[in-house]
PDB file of N, CA and C in Angstrom:
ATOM      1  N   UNK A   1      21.788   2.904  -0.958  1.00  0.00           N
ATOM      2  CA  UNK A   1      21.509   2.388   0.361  1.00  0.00           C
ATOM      3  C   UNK A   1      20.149   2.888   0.873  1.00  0.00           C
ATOM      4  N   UNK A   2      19.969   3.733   0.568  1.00  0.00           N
ATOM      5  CA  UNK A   2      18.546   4.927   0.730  1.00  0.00           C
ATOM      6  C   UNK A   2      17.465   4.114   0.055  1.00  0.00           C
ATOM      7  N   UNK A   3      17.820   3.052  -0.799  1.00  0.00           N
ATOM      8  CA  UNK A   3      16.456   2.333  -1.253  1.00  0.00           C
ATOM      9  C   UNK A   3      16.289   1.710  -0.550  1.00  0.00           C
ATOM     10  N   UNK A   4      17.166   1.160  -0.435  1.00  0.00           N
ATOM     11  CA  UNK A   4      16.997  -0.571   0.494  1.00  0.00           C
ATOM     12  C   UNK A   4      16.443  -0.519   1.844  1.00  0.00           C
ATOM     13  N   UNK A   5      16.749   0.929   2.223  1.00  0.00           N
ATOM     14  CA  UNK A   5      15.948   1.398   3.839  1.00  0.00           C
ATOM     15  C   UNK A   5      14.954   1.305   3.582  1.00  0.00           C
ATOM     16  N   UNK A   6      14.340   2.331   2.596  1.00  0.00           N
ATOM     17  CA  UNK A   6      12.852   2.413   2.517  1.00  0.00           C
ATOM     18  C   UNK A   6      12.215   0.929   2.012  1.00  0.00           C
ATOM     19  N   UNK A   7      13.103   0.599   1.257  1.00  0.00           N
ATOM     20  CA  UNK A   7      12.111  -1.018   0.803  1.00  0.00           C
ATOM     21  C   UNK A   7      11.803  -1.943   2.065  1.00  0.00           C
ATOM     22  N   UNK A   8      12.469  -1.948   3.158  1.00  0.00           N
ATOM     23  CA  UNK A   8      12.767  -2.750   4.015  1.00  0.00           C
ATOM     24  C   UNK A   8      11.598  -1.678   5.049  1.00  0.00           C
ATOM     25  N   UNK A   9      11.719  -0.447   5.134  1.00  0.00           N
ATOM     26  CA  UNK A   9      10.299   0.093   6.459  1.00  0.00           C
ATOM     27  C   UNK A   9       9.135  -0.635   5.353  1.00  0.00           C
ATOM     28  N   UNK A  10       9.064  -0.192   4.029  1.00  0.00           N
ATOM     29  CA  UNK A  10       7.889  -0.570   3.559  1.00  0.00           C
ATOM     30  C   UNK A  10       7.188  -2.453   3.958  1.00  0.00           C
ATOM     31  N   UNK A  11       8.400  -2.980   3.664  1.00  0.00           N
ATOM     32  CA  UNK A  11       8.271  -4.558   4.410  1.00  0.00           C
ATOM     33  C   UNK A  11       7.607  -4.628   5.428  1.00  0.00           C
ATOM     34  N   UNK A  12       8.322  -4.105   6.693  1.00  0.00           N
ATOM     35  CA  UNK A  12       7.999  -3.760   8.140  1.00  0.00           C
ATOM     36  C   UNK A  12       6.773  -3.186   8.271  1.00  0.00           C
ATOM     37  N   UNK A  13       6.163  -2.050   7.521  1.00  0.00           N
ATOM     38  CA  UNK A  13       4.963  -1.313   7.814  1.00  0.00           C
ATOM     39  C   UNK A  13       4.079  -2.398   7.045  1.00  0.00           C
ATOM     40  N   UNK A  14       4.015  -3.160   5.926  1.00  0.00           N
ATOM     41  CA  UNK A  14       3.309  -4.233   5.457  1.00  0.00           C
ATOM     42  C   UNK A  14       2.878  -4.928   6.435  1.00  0.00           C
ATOM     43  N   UNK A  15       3.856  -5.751   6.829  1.00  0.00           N
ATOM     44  CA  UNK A  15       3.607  -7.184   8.247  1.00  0.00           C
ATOM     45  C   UNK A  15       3.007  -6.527   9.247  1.00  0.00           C
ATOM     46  N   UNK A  16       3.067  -4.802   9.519  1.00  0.00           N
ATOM     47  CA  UNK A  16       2.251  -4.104  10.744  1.00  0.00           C
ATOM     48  C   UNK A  16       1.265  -4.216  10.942  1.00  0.00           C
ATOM     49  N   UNK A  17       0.839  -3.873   9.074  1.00  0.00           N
ATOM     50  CA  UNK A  17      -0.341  -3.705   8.746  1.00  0.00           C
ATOM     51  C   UNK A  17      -1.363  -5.077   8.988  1.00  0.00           C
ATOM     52  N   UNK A  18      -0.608  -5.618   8.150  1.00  0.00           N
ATOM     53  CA  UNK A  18      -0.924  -7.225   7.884  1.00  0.00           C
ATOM     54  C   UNK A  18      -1.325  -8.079   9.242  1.00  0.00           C
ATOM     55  N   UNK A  19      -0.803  -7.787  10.310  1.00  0.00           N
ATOM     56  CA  UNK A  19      -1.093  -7.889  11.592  1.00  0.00           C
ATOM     57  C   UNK A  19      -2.171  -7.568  12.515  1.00  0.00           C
ATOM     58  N   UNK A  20      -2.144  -6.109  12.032  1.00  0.00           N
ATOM     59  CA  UNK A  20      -3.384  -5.450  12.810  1.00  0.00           C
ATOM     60  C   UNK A  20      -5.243  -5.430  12.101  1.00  0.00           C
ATOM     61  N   UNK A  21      -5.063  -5.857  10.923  1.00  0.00           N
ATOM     62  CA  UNK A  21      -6.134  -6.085   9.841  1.00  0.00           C
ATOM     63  C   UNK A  21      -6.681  -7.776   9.880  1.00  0.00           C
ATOM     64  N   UNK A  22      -7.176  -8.281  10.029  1.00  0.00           N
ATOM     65  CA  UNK A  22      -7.574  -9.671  10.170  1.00  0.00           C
ATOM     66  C   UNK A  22      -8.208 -10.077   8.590  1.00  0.00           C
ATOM     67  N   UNK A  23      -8.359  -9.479   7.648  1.00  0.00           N
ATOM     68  CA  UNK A  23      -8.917  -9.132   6.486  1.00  0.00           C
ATOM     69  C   UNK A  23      -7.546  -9.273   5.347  1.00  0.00           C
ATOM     70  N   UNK A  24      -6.629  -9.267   5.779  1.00  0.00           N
ATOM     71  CA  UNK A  24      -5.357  -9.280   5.451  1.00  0.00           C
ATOM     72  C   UNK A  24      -4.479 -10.077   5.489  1.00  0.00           C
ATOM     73  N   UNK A  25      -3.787 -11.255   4.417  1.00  0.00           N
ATOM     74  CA  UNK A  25      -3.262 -12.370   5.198  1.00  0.00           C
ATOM     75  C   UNK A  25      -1.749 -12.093   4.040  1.00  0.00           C
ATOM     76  N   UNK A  26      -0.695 -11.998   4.854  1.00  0.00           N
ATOM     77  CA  UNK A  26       0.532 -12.579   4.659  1.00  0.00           C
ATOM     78  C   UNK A  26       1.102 -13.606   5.020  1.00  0.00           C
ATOM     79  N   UNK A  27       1.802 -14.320   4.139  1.00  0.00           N
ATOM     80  CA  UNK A  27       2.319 -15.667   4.329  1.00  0.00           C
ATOM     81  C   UNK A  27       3.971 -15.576   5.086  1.00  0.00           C
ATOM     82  N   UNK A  28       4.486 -14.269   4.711  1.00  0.00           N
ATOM     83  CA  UNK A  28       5.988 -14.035   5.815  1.00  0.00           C
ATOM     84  C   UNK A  28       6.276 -13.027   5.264  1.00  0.00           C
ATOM     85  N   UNK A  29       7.562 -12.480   5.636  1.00  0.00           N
ATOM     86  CA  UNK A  29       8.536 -11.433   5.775  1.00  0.00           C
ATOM     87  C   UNK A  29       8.498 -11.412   4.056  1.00  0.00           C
ATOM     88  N   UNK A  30       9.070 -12.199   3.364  1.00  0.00           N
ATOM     89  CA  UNK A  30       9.589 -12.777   2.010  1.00  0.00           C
ATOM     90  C   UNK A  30       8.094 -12.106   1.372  1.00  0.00           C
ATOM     91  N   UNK A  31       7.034 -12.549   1.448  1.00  0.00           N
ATOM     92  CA  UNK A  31       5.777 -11.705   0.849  1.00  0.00           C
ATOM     93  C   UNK A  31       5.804  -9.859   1.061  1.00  0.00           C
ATOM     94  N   UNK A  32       6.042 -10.191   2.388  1.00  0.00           N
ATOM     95  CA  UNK A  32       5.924  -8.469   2.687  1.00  0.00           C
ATOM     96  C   UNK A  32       6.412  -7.756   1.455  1.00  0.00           C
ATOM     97  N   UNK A  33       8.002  -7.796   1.497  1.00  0.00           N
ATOM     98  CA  UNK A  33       8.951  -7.183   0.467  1.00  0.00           C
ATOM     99  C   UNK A  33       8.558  -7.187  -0.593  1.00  0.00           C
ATOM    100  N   UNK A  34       8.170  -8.743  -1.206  1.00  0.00           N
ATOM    101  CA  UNK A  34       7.845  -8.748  -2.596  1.00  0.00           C
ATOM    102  C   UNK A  34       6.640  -7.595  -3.015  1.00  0.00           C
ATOM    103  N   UNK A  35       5.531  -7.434  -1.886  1.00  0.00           N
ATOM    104  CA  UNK A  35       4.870  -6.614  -1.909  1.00  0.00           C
ATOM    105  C   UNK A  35       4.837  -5.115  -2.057  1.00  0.00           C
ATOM    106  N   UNK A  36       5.985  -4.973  -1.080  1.00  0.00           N
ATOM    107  CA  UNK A  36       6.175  -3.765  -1.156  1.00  0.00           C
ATOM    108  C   UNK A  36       7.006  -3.577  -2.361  1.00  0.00           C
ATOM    109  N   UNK A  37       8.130  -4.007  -3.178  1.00  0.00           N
ATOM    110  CA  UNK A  37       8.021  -3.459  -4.392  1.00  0.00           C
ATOM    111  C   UNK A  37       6.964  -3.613  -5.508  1.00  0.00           C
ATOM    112  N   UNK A  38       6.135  -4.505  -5.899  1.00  0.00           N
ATOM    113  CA  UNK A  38       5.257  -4.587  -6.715  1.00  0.00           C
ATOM    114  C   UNK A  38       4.235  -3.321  -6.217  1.00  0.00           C
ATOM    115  N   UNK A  39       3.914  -2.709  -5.124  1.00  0.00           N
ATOM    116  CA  UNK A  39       3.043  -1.880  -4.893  1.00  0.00           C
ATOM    117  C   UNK A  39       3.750  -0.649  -5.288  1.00  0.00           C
ATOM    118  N   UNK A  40       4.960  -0.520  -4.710  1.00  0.00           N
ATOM    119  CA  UNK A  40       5.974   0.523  -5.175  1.00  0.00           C
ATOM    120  C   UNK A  40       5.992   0.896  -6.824  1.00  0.00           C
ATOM    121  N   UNK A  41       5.885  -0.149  -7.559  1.00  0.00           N
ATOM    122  CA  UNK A  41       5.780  -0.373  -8.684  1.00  0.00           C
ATOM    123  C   UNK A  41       4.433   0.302  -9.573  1.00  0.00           C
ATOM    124  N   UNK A  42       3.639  -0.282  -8.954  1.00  0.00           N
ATOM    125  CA  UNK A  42       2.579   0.205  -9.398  1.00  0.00           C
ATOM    126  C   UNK A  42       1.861   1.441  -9.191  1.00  0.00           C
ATOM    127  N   UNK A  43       1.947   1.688  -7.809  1.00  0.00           N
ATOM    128  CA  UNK A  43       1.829   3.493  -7.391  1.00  0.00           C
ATOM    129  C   UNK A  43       3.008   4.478  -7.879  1.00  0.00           C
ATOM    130  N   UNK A  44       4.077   3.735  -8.575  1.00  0.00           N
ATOM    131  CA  UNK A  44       4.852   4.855  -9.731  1.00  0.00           C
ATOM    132  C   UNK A  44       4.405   4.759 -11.212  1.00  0.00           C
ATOM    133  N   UNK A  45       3.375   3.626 -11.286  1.00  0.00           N
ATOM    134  CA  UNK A  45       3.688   3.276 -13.110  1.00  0.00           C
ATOM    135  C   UNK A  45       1.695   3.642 -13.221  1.00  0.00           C
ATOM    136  N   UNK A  46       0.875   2.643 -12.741  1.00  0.00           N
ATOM    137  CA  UNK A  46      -0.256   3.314 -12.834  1.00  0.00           C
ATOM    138  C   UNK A  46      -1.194   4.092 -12.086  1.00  0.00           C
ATOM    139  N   UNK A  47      -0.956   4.546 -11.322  1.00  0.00           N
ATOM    140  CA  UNK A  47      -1.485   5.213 -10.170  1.00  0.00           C
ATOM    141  C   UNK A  47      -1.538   6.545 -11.014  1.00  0.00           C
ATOM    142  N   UNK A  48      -0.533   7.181 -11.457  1.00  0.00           N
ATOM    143  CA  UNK A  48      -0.642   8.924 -11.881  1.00  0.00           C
ATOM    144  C   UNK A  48      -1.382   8.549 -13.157  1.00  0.00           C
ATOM    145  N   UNK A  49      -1.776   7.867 -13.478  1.00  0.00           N
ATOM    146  CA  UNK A  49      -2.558   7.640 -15.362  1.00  0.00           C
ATOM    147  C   UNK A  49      -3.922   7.595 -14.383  1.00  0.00           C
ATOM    148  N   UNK A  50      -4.083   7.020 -13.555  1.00  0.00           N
ATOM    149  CA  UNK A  50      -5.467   6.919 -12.818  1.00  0.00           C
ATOM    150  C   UNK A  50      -6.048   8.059 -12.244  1.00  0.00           C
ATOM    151  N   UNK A  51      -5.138   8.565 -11.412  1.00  0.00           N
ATOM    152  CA  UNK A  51      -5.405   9.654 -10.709  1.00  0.00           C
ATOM    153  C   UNK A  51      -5.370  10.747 -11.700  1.00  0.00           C
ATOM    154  N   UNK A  52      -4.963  11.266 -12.947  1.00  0.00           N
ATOM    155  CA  UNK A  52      -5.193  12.014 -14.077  1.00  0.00           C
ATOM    156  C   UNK A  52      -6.922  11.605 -14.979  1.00  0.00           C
ATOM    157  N   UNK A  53      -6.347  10.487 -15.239  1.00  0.00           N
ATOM    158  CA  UNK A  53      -7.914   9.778 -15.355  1.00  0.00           C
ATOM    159  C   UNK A  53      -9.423   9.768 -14.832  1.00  0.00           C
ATOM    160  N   UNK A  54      -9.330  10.026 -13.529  1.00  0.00           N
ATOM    161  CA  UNK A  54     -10.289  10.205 -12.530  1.00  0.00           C
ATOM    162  C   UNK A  54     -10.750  11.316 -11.673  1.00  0.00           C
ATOM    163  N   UNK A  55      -9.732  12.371 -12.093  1.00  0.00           N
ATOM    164  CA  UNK A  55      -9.515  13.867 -11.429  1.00  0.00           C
ATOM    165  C   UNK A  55     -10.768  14.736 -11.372  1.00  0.00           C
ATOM    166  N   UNK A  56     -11.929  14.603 -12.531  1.00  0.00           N
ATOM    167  CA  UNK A  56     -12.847  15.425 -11.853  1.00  0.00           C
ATOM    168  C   UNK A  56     -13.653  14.166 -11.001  1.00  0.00           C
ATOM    169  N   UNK A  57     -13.198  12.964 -10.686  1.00  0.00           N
ATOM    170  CA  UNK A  57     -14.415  12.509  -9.843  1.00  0.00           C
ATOM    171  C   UNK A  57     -13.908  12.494  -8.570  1.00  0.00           C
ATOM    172  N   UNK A  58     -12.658  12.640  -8.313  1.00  0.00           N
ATOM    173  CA  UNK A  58     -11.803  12.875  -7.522  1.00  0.00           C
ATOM    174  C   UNK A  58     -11.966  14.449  -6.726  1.00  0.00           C
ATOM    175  N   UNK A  59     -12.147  15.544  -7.351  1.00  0.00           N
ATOM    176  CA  UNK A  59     -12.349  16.999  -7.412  1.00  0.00           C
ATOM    177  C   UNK A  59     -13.900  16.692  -6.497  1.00  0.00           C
ATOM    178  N   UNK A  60     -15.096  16.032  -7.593  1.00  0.00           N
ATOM    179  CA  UNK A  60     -16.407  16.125  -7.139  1.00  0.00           C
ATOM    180  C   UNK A  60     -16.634  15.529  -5.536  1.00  0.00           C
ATOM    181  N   UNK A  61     -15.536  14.654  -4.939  1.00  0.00           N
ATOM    182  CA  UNK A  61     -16.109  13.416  -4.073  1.00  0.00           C
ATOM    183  C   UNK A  61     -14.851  14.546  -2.955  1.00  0.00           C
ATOM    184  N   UNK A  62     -14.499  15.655  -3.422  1.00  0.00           N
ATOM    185  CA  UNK A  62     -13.314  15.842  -1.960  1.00  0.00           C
ATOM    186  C   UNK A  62     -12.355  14.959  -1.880  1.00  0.00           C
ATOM    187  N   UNK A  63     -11.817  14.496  -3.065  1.00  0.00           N
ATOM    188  CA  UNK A  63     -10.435  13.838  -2.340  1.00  0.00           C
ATOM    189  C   UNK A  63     -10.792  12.257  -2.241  1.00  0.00           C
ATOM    190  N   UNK A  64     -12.420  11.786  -1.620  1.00  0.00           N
ATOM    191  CA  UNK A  64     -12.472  10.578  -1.213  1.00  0.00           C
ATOM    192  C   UNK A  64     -12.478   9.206  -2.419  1.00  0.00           C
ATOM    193  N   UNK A  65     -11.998   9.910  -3.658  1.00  0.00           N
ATOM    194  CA  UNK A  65     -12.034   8.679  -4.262  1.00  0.00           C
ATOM    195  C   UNK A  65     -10.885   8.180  -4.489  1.00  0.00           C
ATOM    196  N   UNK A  66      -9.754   9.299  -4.287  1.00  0.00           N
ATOM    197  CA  UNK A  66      -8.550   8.416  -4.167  1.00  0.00           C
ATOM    198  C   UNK A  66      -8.148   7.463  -3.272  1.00  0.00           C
ATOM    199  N   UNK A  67      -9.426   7.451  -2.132  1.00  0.00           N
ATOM    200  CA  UNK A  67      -9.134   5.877  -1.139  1.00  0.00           C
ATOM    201  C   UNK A  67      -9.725   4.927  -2.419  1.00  0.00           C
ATOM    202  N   UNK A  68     -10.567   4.665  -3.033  1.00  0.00           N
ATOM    203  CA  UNK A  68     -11.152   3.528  -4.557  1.00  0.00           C
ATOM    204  C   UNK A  68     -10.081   3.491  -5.013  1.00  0.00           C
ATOM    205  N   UNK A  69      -9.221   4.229  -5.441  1.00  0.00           N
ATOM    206  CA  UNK A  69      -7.936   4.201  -6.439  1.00  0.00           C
ATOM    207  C   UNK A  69      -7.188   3.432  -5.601  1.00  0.00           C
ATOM    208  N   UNK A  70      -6.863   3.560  -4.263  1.00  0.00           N
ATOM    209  CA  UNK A  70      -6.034   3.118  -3.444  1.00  0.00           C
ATOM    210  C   UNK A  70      -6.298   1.444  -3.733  1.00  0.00           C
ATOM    211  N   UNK A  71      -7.724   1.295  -3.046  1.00  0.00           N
ATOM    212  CA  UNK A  71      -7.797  -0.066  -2.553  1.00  0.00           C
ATOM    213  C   UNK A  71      -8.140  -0.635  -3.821  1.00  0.00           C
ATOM    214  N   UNK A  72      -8.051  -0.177  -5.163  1.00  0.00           N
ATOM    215  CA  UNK A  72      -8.260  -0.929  -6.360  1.00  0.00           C
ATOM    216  C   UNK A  72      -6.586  -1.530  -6.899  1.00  0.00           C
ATOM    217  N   UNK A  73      -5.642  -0.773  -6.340  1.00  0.00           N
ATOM    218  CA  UNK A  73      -4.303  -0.959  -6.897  1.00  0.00           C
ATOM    219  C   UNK A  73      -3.624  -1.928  -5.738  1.00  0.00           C
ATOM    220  N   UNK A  74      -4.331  -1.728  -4.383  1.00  0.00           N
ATOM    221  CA  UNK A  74      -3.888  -3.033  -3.211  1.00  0.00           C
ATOM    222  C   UNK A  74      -4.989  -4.247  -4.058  1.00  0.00           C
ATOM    223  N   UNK A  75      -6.120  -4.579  -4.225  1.00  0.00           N
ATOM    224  CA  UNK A  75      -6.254  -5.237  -4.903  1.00  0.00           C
ATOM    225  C   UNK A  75      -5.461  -5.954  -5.919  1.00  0.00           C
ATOM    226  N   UNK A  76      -5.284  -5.019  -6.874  1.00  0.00           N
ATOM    227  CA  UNK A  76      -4.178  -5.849  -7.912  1.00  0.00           C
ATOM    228  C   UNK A  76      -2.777  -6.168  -7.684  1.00  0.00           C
ATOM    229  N   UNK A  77      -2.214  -5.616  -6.298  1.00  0.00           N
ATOM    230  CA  UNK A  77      -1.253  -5.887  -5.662  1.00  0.00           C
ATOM    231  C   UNK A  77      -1.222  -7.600  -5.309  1.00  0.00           C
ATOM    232  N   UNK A  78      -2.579  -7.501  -4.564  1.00  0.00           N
ATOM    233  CA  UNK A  78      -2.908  -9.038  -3.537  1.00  0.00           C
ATOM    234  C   UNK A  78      -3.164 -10.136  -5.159  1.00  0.00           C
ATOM    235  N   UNK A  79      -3.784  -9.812  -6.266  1.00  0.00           N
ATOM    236  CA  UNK A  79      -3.452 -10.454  -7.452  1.00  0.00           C
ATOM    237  C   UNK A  79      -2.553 -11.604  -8.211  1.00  0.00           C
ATOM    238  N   UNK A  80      -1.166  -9.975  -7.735  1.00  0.00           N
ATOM    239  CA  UNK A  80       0.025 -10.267  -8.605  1.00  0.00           C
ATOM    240  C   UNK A  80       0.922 -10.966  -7.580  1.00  0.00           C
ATOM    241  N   UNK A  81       0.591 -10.540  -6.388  1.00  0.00           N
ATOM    242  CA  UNK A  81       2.110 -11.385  -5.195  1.00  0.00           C
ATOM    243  C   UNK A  81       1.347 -12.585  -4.597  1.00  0.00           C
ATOM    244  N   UNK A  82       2.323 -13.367  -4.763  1.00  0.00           N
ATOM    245  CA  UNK A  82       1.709 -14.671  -3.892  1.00  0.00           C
ATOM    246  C   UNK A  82       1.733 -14.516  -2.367  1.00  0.00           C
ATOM    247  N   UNK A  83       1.041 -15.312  -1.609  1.00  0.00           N
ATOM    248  CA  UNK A  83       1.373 -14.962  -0.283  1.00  0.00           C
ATOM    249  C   UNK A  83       1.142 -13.349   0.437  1.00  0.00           C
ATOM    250  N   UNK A  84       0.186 -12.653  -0.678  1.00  0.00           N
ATOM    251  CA  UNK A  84      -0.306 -11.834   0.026  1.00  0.00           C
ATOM    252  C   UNK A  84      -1.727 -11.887  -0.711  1.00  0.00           C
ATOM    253  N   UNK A  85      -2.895 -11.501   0.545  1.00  0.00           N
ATOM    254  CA  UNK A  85      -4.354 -11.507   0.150  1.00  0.00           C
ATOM    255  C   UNK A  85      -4.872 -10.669   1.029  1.00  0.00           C
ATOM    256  N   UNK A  86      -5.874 -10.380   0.129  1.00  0.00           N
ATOM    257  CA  UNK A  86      -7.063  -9.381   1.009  1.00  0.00           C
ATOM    258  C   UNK A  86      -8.604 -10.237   0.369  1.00  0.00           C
ATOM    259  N   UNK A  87      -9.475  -9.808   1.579  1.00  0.00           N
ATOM    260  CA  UNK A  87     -10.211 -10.298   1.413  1.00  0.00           C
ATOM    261  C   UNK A  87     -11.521  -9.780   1.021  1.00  0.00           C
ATOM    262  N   UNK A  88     -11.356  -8.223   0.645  1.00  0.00           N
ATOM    263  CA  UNK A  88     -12.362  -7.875   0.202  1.00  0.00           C
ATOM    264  C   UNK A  88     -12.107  -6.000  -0.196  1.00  0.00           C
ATOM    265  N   UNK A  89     -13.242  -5.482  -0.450  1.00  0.00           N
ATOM    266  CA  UNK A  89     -12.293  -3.866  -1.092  1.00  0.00           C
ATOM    267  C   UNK A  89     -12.305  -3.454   0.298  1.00  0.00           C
ATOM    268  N   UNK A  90     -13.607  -3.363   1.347  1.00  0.00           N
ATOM    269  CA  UNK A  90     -13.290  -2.528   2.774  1.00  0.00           C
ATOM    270  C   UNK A  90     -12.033  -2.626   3.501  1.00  0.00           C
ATOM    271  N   UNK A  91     -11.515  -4.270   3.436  1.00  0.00           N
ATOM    272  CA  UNK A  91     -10.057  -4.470   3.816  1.00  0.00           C
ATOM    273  C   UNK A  91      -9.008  -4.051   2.730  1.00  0.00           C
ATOM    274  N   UNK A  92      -9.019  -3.151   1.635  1.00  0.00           N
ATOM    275  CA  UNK A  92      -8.092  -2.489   0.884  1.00  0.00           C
ATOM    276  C   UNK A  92      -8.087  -1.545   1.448  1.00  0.00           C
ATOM    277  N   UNK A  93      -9.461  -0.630   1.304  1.00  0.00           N
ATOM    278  CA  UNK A  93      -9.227   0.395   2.006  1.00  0.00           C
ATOM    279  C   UNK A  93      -8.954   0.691   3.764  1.00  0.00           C
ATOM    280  N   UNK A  94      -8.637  -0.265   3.937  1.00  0.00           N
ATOM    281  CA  UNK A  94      -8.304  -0.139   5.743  1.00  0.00           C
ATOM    282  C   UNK A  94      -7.037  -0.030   5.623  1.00  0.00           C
ATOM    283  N   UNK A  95      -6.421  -1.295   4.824  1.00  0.00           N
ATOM    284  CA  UNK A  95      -4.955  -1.520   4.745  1.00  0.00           C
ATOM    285  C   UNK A  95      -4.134  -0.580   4.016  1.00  0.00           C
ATOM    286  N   UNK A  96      -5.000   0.431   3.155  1.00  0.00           N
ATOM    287  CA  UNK A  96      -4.316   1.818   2.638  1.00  0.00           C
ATOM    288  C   UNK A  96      -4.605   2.361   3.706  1.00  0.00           C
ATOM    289  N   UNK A  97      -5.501   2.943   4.095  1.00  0.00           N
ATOM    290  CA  UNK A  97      -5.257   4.091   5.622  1.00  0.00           C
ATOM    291  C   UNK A  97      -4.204   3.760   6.475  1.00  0.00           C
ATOM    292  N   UNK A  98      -4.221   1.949   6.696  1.00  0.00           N
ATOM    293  CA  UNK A  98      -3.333   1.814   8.430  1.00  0.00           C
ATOM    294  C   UNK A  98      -2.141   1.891   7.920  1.00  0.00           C
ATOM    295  N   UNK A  99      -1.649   1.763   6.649  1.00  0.00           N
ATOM    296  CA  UNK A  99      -0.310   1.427   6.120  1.00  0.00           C
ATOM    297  C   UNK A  99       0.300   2.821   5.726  1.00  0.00           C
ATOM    298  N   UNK A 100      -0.633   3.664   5.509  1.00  0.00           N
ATOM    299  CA  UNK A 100       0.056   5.109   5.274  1.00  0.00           C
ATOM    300  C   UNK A 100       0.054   5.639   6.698  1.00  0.00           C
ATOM    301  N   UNK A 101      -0.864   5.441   8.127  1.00  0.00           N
ATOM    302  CA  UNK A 101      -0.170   5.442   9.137  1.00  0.00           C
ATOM    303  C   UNK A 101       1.269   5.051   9.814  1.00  0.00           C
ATOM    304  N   UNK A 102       0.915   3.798   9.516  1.00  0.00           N
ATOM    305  CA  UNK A 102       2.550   3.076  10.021  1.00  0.00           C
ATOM    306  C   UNK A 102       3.610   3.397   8.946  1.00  0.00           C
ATOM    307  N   UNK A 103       3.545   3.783   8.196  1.00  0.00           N
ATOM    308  CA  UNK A 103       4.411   4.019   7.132  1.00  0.00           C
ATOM    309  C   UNK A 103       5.084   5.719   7.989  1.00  0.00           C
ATOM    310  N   UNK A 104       4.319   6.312   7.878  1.00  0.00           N
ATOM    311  CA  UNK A 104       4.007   7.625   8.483  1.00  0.00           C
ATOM    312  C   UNK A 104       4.696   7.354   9.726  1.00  0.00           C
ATOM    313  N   UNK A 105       4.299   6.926  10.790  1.00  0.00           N
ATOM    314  CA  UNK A 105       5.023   6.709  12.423  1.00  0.00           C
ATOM    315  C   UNK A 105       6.701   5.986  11.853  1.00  0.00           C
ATOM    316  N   UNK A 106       6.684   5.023  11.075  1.00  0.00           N
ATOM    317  CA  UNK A 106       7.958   3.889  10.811  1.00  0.00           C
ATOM    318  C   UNK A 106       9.056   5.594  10.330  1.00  0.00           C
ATOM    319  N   UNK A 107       8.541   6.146   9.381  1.00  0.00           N
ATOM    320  CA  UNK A 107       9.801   7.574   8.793  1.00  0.00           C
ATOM    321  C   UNK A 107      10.255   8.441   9.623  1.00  0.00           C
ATOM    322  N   UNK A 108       9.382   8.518  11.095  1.00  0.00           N
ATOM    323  CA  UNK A 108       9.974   9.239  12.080  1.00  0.00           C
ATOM    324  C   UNK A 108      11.070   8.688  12.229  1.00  0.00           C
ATOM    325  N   UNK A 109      11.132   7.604  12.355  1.00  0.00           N
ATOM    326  CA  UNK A 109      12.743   6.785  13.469  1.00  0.00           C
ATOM    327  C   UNK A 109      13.670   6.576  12.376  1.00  0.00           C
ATOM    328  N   UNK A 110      13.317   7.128  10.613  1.00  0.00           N
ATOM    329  CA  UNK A 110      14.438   7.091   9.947  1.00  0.00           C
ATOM    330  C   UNK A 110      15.380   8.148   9.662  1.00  0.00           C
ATOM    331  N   UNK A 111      16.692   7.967  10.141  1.00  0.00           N
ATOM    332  CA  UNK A 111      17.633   8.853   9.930  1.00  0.00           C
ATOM    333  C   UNK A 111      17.925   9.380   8.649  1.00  0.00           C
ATOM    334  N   UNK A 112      17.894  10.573   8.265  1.00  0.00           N
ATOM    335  CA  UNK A 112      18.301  11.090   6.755  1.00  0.00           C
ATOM    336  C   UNK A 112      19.263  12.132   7.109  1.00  0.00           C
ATOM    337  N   UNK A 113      20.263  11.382   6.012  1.00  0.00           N
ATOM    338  CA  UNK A 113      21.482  11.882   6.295  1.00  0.00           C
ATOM    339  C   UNK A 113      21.256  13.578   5.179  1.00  0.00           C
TER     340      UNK A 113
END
């Protein structure tokens, strides 16, 4: 049941996002989700090969290249799901910052048992 919560804030913090970004276009609710597992997906399957991969440029830049990693994997996100697009890398990297915000504010109001 504990998935299906989080799959469903991740939905919700998507369309937030998707809302407040004009750079960002979802087609509905039905995209959100699909999104949020394919991203889910991919920040478990290639994200740690990248971020191992990239670690001293990551080390050299302070941290700031894991926003590139970010908005390279929302990229291939907007790719693979229909009904979701971005329109360029600055709007990846916005939509990784605002979405780990709202993601961030959305886990306060979740109850864990």
């Amino acid at each position: 049941m504990s998935i299906i919560i989080n799959w469903l804030i991740s939905g919700i913090a998507i369309v937030i996002t998707a809302y407040l970004l004009p750079g960002i276009h979802l087609s509905g609710f039905k995209a959100a989700l699909l999104t949020a597992v394919v991203l889910g997906l991919i920040n478990a399957v290639i994200k740690p090969v990248l971020k191992l991969l990239t670690l001293p440029l990551t080390i050299m830049t302070l941290g700031l290249f894991s926003l590139v990693i970010n908005a390279l994997l929302i990229m291939l996100t907007a790719k693979l799901v229909p009904g979701f697009q971005v329109q360029g890398f600055l709007w990846a990297v916005a939509f990784s910052i605002v979405l780990a915000v709202v993601n961030w504010v959305l886990s306060i109001f979740k109850h864990d048992d």
